[in-house]
C-alpha atoms as a PDB file:
ATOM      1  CA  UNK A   1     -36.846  85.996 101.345  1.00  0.00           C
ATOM      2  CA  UNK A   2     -39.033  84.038 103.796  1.00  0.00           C
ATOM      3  CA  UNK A   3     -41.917  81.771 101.974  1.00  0.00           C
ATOM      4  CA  UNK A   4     -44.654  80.332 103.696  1.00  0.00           C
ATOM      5  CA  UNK A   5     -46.187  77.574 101.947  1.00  0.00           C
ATOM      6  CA  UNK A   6     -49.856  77.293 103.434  1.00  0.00           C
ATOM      7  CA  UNK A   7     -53.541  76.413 102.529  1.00  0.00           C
ATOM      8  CA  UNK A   8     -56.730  78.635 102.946  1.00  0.00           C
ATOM      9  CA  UNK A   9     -58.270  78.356 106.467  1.00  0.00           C
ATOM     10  CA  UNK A  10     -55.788  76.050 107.356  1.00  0.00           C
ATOM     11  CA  UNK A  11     -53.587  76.513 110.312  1.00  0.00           C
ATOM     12  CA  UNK A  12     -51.059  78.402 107.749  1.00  0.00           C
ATOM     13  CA  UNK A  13     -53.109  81.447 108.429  1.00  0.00           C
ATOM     14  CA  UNK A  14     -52.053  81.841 111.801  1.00  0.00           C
ATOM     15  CA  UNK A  15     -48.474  81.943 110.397  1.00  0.00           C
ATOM     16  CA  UNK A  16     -49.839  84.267 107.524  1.00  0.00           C
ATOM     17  CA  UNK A  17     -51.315  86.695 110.000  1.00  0.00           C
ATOM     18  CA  UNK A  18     -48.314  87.168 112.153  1.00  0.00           C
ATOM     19  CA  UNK A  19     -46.216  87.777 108.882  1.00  0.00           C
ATOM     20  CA  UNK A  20     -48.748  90.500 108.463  1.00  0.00           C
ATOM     21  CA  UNK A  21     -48.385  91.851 111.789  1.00  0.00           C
ATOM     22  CA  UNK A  22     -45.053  92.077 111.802  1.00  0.00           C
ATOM     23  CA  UNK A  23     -45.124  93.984 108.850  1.00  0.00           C
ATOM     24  CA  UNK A  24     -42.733  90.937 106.468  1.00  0.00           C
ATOM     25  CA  UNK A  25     -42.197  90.726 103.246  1.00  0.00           C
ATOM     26  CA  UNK A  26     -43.249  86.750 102.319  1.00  0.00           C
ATOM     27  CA  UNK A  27     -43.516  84.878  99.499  1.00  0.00           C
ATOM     28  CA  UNK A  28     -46.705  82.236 100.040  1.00  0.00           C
ATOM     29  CA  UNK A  29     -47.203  79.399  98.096  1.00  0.00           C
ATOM     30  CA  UNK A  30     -50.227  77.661  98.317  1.00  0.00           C
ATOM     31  CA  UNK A  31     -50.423  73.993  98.378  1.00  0.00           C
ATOM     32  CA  UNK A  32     -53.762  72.352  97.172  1.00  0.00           C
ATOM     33  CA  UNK A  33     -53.999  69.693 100.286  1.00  0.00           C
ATOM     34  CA  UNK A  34     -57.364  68.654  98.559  1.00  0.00           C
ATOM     35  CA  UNK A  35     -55.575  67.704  95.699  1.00  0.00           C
ATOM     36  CA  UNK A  36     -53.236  65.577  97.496  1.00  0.00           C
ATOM     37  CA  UNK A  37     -50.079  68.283  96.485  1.00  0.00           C
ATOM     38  CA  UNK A  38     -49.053  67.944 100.294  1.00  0.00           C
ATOM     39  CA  UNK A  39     -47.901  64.388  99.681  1.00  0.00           C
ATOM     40  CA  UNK A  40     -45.557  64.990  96.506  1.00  0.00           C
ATOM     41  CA  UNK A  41     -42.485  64.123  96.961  1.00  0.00           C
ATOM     42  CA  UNK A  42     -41.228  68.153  96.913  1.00  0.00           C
ATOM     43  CA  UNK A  43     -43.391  68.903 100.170  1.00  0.00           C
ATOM     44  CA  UNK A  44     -42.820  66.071 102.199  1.00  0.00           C
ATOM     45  CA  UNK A  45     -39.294  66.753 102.223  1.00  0.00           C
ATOM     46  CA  UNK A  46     -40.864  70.027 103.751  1.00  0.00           C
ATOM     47  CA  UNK A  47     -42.738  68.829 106.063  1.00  0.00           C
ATOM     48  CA  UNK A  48     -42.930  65.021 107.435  1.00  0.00           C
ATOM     49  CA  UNK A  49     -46.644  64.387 107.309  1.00  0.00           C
ATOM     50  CA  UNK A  50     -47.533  66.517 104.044  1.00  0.00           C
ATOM     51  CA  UNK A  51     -48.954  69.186 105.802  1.00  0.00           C
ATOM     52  CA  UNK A  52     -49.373  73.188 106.184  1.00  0.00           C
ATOM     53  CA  UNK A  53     -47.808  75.433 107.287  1.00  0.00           C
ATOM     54  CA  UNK A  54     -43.986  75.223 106.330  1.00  0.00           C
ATOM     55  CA  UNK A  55     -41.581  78.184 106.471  1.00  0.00           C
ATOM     56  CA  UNK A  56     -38.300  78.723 104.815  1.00  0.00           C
ATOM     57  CA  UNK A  57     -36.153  81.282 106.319  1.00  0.00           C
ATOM     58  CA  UNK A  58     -33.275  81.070 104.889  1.00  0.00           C
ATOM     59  CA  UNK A  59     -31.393  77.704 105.723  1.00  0.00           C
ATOM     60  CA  UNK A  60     -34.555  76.874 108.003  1.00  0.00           C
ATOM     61  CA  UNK A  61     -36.891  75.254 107.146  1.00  0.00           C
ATOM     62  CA  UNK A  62     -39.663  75.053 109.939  1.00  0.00           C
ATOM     63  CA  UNK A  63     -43.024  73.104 110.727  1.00  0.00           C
ATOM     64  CA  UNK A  64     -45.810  73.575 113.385  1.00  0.00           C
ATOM     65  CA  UNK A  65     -47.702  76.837 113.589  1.00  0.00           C
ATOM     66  CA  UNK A  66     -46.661  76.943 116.863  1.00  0.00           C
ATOM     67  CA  UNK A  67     -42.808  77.347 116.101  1.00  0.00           C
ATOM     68  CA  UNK A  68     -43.513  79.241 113.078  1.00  0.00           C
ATOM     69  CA  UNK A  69     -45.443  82.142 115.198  1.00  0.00           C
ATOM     70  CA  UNK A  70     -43.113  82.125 118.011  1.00  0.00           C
ATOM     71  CA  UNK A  71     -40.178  82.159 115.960  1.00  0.00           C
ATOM     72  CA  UNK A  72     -41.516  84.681 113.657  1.00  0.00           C
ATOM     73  CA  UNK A  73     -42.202  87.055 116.548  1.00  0.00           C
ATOM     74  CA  UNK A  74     -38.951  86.379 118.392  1.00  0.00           C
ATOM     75  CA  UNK A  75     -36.320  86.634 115.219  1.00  0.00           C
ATOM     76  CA  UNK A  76     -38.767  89.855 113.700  1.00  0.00           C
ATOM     77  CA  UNK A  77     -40.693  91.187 116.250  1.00  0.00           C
ATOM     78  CA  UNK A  78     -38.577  92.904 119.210  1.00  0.00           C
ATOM     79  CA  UNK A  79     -41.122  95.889 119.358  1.00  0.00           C
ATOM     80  CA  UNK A  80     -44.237  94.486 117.998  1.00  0.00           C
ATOM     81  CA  UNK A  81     -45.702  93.331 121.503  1.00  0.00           C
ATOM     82  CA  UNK A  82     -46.472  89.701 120.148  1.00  0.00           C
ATOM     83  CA  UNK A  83     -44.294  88.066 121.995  1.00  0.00           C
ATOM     84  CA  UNK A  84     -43.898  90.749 125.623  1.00  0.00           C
ATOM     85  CA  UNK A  85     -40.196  91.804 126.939  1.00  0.00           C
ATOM     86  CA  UNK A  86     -41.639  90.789 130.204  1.00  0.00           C
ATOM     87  CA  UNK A  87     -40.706  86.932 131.114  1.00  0.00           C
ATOM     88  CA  UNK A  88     -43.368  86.797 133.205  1.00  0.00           C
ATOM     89  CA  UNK A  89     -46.145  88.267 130.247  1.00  0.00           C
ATOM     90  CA  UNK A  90     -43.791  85.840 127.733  1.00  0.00           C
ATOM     91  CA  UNK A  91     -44.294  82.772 130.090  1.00  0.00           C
ATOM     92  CA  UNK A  92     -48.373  83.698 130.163  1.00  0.00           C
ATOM     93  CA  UNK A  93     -48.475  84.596 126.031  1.00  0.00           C
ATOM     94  CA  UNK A  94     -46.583  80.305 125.920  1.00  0.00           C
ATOM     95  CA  UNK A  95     -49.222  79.335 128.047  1.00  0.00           C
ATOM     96  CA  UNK A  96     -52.308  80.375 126.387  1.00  0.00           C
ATOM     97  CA  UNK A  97     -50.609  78.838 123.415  1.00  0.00           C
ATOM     98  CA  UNK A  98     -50.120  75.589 124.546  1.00  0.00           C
ATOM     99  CA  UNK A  99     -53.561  75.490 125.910  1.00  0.00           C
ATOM    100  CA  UNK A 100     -55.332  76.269 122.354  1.00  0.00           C
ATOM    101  CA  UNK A 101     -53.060  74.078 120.782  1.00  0.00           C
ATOM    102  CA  UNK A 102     -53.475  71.016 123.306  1.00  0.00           C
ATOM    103  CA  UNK A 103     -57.109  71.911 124.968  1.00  0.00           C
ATOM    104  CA  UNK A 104     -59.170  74.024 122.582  1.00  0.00           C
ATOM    105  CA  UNK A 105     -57.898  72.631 119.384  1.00  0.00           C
ATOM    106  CA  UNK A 106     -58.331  69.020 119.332  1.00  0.00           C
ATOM    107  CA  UNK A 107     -61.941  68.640 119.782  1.00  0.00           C
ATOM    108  CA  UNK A 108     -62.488  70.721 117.031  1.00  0.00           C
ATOM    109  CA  UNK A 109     -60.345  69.166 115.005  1.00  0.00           C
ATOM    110  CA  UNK A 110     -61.813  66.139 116.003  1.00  0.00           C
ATOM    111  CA  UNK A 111     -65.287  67.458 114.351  1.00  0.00           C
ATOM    112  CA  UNK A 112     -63.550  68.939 111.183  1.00  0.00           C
ATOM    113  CA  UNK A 113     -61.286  65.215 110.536  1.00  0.00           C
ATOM    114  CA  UNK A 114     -64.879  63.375 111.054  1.00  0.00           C
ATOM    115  CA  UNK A 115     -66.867  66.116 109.130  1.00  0.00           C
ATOM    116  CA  UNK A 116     -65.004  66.638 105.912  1.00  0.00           C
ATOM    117  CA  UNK A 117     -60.737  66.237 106.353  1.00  0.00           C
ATOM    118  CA  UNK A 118     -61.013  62.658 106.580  1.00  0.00           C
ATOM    119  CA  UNK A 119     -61.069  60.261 103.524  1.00  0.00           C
ATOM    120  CA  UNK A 120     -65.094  59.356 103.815  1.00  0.00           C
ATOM    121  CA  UNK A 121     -64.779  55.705 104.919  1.00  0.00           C
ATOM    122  CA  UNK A 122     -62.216  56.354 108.245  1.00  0.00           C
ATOM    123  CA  UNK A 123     -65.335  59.480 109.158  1.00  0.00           C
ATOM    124  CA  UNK A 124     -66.731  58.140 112.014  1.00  0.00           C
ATOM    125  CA  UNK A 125     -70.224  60.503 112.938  1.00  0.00           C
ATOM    126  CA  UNK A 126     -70.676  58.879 116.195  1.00  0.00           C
ATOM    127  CA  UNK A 127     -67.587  60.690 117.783  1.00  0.00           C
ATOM    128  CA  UNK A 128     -69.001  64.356 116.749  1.00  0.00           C
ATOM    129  CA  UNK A 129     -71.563  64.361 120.378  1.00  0.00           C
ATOM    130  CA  UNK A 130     -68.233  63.397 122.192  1.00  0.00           C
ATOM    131  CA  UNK A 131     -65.706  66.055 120.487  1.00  0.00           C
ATOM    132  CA  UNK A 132     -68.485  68.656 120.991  1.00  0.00           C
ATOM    133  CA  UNK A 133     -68.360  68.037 124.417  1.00  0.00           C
ATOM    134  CA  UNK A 134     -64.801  68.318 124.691  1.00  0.00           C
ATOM    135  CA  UNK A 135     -64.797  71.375 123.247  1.00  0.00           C
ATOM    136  CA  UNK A 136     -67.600  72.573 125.685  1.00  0.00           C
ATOM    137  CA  UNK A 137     -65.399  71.793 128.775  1.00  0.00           C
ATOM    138  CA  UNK A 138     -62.148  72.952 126.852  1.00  0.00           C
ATOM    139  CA  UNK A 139     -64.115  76.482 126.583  1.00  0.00           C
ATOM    140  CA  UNK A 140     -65.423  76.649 129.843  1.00  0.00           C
ATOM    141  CA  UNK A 141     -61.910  75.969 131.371  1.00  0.00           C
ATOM    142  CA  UNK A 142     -61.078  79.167 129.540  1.00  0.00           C
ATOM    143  CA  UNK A 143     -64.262  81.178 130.789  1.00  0.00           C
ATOM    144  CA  UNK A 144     -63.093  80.695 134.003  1.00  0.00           C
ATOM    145  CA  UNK A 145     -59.737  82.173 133.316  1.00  0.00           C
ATOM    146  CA  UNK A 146     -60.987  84.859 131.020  1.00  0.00           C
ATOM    147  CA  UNK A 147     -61.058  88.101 132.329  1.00  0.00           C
ATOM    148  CA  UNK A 148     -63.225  89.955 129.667  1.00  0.00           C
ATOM    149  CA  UNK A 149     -60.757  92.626 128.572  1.00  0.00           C
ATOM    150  CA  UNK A 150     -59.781  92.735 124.774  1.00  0.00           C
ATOM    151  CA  UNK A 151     -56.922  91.006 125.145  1.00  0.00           C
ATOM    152  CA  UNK A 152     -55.319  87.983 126.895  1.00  0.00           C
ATOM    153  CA  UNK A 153     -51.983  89.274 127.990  1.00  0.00           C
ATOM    154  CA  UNK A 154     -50.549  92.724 129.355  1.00  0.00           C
ATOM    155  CA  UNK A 155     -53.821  94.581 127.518  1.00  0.00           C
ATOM    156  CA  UNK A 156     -51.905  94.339 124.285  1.00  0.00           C
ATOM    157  CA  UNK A 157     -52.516  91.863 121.324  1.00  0.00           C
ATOM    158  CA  UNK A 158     -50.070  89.169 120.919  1.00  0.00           C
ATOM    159  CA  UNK A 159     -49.582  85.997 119.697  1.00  0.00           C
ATOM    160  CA  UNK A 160     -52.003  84.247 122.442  1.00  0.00           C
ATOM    161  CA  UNK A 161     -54.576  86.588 120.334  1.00  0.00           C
ATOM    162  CA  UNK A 162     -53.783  85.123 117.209  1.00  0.00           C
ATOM    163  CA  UNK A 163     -54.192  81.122 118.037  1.00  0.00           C
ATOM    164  CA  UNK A 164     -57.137  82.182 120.306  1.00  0.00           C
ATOM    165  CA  UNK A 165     -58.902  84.246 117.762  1.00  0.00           C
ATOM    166  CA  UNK A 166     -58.093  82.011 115.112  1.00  0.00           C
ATOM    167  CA  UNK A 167     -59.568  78.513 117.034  1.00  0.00           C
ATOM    168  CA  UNK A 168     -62.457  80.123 118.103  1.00  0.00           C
ATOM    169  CA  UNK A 169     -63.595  80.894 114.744  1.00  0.00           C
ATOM    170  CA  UNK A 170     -62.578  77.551 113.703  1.00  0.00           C
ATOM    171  CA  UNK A 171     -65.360  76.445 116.775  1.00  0.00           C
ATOM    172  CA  UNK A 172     -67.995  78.647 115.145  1.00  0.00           C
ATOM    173  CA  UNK A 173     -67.201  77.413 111.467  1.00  0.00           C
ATOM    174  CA  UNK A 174     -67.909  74.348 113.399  1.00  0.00           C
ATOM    175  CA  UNK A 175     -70.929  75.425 114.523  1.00  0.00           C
ATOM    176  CA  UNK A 176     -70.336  75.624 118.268  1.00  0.00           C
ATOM    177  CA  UNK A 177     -71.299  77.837 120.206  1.00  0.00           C
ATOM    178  CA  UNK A 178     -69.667  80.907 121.831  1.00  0.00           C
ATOM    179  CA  UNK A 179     -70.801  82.330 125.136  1.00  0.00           C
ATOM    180  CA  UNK A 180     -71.142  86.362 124.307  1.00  0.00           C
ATOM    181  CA  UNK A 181     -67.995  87.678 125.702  1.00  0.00           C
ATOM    182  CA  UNK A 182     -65.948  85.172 124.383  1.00  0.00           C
ATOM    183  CA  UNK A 183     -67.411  86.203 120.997  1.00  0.00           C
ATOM    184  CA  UNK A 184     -67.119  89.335 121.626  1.00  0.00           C
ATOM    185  CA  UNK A 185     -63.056  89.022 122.198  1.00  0.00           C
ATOM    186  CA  UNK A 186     -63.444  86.669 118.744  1.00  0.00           C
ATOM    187  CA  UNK A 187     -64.888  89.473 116.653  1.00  0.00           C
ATOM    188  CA  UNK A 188     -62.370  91.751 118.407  1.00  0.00           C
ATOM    189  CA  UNK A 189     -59.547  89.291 117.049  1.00  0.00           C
ATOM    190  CA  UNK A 190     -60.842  88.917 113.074  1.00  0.00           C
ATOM    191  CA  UNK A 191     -61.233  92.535 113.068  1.00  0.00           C
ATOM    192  CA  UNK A 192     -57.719  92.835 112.494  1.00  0.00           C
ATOM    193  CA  UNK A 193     -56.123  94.463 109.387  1.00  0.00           C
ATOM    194  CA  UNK A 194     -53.409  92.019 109.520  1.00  0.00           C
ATOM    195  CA  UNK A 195     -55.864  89.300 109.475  1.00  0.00           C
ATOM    196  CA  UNK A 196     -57.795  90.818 106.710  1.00  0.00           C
ATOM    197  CA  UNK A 197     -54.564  91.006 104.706  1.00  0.00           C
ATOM    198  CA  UNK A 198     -53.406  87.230 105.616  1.00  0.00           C
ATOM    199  CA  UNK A 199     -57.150  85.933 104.465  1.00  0.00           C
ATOM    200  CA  UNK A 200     -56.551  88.411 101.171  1.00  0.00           C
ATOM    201  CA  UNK A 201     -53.280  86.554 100.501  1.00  0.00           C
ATOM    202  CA  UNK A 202     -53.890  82.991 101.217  1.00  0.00           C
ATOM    203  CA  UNK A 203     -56.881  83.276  98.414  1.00  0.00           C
ATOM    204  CA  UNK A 204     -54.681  84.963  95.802  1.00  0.00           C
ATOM    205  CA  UNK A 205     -52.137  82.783  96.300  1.00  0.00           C
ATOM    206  CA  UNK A 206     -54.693  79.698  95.969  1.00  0.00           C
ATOM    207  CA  UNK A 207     -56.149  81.369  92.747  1.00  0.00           C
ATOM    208  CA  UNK A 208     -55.644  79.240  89.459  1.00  0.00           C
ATOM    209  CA  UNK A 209     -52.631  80.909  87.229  1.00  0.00           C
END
């Protein structure tokens, strides 16, 4: 049985969401990171840092949603479409991956650590103008790139769907702004059953017994 230990509107939902699209069956166990349960003793032999999202498969045990996804998709997946037979549309679907991850991602992340994440004495406010910039070139790199149809790769969804849908609505949670067609492609991206069934799970699983 795979189990995915995660925590609401975390990063674990991008993991969460591809178990859903690739049809799984998962266990998920929800780990209160507000409550400090990511640094017992139990979870960071999980994961290094305390954090979400860890999968067990098996033997494995695997951290960074990054790994989870791709791994996910490549052990589970052969005729989903998230990860494309082609190794040309594969190389493009890594890409976009590694740009949310590395580009899109941080500035936001940025805002959330300084807005709420961070214990309230290390929050500096002064950094928010700068991350919010960031994010404003980070977006407009992709603007250039994006070429308005629903999907990033091949005209099919795959994982590049899933981290780009899911930062972008991180950005508006955020409350930056998206240029129309970019939230267009966003709403396109949470309109997902899978995504409606990840979100469904994530807050049972976080519900007191």
């Amino acid at each position: 049985m795979i189990t995915l230990y995660g925590f609401p509107a975390s990063r674990s939902l991008r993991a969460a969401w591809t178990l859903e699209e690739l049809g799984l069956a998962y266990d998920y166990h929800s780990i209160d990171m507000m409550a400090g349960e990511g640094q017992s003793e139990v979870h960071l032999a999980r994961h290094p840092d305390g954090k979400v999202p860890v999968l067990e498969d098996g033997e494995l045990v695997l951290f960074e949603s990054l790994a989870i996804c791709r791994y996910l998709a490549e052990r589970y997946g052969e005729t989903s479409g998230l990860l494309p037979a082609s190794p040309v549309e594969r190389a493009q679907v890594d890409q976009w991956m590694s740009f949310v991850v590395s580009e899109l991602e941080q500035p936001l992340w940025t805002q959330g650590k300084h807005k709420f994440a961070l214990p309230g004495e290390r929050r500096v406010p002064a950094v928010l103008p700068t991350a919010a910039w960031e994010f404003q070139r980070a977006l407009a790199a992709l603007q250039r790139r994006f070429s308005g149809d629903d999907w990033l790769v091949g005209g099919r969804f795959t994982l590049a769907d899933v981290f780009m849908g899911h930062t972008l609505s991180w950005a508006v949670r955020f409350k930056n702004r998206l240029p129309l067609e970019l939230e267009a492609y966003r709403e396109r991206c949470m309109s997902r059953p899978a995504l409606a069934r990840a979100v469904e799970r994530e807050k049972r699983a976080a519900e007191p017994e």
